[in-house]
C-alpha atoms as a PDB file:
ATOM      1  CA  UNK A   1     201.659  88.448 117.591  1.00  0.00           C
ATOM      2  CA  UNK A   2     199.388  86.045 116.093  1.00  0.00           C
ATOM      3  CA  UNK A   3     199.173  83.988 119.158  1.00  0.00           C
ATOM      4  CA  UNK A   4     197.782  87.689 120.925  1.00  0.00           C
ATOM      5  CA  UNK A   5     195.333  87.992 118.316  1.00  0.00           C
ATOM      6  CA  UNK A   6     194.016  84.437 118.511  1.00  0.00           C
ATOM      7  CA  UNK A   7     193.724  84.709 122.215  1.00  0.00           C
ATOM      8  CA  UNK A   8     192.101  87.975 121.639  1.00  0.00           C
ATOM      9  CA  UNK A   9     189.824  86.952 119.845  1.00  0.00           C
ATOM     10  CA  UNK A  10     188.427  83.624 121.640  1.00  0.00           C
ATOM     11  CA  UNK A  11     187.262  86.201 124.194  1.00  0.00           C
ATOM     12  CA  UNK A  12     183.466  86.823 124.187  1.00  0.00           C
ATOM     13  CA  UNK A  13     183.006  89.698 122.600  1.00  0.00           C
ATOM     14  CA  UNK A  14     181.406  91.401 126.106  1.00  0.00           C
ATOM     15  CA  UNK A  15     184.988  91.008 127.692  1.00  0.00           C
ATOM     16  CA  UNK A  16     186.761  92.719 124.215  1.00  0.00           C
ATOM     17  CA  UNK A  17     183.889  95.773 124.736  1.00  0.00           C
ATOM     18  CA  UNK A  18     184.353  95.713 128.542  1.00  0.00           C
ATOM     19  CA  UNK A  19     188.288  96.219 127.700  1.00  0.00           C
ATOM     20  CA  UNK A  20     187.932  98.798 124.851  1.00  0.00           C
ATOM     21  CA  UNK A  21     185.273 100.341 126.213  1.00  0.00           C
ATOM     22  CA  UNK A  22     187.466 100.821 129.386  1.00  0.00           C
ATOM     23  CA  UNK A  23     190.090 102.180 126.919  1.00  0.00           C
ATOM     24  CA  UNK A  24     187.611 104.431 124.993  1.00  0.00           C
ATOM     25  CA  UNK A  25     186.306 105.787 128.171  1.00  0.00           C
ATOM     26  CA  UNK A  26     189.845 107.042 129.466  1.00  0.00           C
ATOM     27  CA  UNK A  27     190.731 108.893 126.148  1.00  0.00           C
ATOM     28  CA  UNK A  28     187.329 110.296 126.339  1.00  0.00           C
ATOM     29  CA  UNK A  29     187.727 110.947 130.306  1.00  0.00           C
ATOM     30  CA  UNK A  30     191.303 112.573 129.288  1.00  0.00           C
ATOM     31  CA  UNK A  31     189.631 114.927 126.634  1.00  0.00           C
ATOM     32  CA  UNK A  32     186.602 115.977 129.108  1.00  0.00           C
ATOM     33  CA  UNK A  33     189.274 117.157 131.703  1.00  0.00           C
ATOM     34  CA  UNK A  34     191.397 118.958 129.473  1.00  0.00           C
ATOM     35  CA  UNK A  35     188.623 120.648 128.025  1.00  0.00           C
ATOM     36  CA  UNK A  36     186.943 121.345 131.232  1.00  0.00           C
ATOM     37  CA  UNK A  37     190.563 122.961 132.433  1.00  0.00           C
ATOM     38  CA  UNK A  38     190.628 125.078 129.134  1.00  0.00           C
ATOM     39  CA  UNK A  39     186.615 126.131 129.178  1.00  0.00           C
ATOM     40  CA  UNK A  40     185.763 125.516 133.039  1.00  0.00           C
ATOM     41  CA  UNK A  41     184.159 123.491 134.891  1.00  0.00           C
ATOM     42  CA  UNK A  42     181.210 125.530 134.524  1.00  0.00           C
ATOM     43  CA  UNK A  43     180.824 124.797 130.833  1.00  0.00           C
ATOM     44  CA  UNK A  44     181.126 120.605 131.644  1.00  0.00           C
ATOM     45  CA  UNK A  45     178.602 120.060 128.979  1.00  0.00           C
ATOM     46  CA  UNK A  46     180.568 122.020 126.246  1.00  0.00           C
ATOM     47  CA  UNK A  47     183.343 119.818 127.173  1.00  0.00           C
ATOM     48  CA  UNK A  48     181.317 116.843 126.865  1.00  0.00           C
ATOM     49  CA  UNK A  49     180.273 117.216 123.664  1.00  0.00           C
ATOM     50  CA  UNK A  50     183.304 118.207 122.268  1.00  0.00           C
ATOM     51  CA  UNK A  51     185.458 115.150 123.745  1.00  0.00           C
ATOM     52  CA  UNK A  52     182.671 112.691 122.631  1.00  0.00           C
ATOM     53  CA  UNK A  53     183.104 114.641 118.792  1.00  0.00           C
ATOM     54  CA  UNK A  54     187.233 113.788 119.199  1.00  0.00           C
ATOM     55  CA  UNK A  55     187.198 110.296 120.798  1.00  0.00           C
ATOM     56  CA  UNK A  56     184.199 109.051 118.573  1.00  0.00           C
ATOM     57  CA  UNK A  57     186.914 108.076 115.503  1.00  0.00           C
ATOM     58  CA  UNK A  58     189.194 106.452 118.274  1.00  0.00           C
ATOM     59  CA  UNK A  59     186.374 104.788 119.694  1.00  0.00           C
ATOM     60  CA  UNK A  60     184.427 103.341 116.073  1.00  0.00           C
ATOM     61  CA  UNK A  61     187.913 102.085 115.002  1.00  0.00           C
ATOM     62  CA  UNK A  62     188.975 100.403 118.053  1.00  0.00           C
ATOM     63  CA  UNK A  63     184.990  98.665 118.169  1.00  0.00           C
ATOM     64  CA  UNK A  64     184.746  98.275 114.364  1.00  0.00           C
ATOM     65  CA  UNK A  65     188.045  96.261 114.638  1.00  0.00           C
ATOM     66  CA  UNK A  66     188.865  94.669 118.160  1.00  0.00           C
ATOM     67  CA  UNK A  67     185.716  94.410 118.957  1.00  0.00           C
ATOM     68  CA  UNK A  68     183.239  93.301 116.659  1.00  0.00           C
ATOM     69  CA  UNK A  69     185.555  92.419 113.505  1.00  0.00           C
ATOM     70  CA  UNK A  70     183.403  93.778 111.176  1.00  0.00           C
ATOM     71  CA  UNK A  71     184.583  93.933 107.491  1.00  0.00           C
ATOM     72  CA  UNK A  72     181.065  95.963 106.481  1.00  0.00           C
ATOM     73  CA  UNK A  73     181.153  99.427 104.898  1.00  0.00           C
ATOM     74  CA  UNK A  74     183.410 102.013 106.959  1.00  0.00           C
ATOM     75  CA  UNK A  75     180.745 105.146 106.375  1.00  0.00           C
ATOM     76  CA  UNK A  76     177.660 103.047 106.932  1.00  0.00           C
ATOM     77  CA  UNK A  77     178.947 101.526 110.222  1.00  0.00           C
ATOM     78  CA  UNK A  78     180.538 104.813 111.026  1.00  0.00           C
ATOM     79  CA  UNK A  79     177.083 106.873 110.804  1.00  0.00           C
ATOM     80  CA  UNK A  80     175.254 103.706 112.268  1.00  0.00           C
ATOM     81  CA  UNK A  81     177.734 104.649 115.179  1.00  0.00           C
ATOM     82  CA  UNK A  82     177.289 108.143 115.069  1.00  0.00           C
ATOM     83  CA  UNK A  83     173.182 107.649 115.532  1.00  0.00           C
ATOM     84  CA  UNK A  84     174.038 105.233 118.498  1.00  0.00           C
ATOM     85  CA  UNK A  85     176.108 107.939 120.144  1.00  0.00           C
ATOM     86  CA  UNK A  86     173.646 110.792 119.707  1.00  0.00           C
ATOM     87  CA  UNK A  87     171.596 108.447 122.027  1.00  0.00           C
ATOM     88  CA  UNK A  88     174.511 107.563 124.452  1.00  0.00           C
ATOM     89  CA  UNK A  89     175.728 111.164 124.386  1.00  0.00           C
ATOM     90  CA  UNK A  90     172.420 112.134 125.180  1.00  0.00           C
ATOM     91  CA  UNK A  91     171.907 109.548 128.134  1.00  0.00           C
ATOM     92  CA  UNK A  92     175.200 110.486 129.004  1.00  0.00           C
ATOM     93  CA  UNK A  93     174.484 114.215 129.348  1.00  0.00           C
ATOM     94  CA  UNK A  94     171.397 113.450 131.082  1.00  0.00           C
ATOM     95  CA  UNK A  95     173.405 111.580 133.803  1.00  0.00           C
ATOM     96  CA  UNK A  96     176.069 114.485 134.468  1.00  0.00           C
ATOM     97  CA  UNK A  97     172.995 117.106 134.653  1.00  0.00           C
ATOM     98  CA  UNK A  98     171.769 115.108 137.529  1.00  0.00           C
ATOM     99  CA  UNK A  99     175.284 114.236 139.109  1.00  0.00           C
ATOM    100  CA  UNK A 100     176.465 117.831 138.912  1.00  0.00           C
ATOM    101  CA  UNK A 101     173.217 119.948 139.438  1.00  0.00           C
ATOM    102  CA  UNK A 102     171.115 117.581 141.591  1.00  0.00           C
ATOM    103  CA  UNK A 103     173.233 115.554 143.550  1.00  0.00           C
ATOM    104  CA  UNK A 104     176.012 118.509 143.713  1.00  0.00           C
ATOM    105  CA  UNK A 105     179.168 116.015 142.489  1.00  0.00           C
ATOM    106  CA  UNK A 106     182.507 116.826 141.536  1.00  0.00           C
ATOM    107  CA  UNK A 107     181.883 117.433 137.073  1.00  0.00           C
ATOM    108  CA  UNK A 108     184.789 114.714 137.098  1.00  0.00           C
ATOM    109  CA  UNK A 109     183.201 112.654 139.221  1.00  0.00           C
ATOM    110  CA  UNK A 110     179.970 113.111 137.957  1.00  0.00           C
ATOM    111  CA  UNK A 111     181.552 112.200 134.156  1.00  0.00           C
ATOM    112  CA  UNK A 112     182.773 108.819 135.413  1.00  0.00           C
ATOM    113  CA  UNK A 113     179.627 107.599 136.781  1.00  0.00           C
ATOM    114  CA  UNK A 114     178.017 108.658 133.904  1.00  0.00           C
ATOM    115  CA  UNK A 115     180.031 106.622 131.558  1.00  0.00           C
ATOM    116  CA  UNK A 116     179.588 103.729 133.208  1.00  0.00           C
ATOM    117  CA  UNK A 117     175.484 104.555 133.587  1.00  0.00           C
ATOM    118  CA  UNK A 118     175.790 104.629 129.628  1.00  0.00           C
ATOM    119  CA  UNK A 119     177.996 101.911 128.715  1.00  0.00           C
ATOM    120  CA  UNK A 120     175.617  98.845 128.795  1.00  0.00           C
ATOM    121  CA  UNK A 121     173.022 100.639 126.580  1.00  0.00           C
ATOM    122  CA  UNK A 122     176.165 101.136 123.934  1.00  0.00           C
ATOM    123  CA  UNK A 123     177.002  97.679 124.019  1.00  0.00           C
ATOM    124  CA  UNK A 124     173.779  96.644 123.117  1.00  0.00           C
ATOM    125  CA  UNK A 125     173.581  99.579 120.299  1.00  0.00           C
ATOM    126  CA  UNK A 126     176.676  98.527 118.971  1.00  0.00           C
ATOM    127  CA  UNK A 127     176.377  94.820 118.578  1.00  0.00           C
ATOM    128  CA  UNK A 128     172.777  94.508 117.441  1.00  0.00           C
ATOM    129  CA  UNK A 129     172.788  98.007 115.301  1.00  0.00           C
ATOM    130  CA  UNK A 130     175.658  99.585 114.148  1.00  0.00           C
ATOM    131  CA  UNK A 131     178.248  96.781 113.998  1.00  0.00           C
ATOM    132  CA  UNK A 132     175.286  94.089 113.320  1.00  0.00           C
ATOM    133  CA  UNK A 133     176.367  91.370 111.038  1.00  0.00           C
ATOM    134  CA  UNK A 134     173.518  90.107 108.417  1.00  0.00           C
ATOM    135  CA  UNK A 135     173.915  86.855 109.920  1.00  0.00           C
ATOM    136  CA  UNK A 136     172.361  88.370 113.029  1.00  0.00           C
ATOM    137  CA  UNK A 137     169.476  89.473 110.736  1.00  0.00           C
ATOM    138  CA  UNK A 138     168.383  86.087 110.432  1.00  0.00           C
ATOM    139  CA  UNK A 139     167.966  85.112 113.801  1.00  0.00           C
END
């Protein structure tokens, strides 16, 4: 196990987000569709919100820990994350207007472009804001 975690590790940390963001995105993508099944497909933005509410704890521990090993302050990091997702959910919500009203996609379709339209401006977020290390304040 240690020999997983070391090799886990020596990744960049752009390859670790790539992967957990990948795994993030499919528990999120598995909410949105079950949601969108119980409320409709009409109400895509209801489900939106409400899978990015569920997989947001998923998602923080999974970055706060495999991604960015930060040992900082769970409820500081945790509303530093919740700020940076206001402006991905926003970005995100933006994206699936357009896909589904303008361009007349599929609303599952439409969520998995979006994701992927949001994920580099997370990344960025993430590593320089919420998860930032004070040794990154120096630079």
């Amino acid at each position: 196990m240690q020999n997983i975690k070391n090799i886990w590790f020596k990744l960049p940390d752009k390859i670790r987000f790539l992967f957990i963001g990948c795994v993030n995105a499919l528990i999120s993508f598995c909410f949105y569709s079950i949601f969108c099944i119980i409320f409709g497909k009409s109400n895509y933005q209801l489900s939106l919100i409400l899978s990015w509410m569920i997989s947001s704890i998923i998602s923080f521990t999974l970055q706060k820990y495999l991604v960015f090993q930060s040992g900082g302050n769970w409820f500081r990091e945790y509303s530093k994350c919740c700020i940076t997702w206001i402006f991905s959910y926003i970005l995100n919500a933006l994206f699936l207007e357009i896909c589904v009203k303008y361009l007349t996609l599929n609303v599952f379709i439409s969520q998995i472009i979006s994701t992927f339209m949001v994920a580099i401006f997370t990344y960025v977020l993430f590593k320089n804001f919420a998860f930032r290390k004070s040794s990154n304040l120096k630079k």
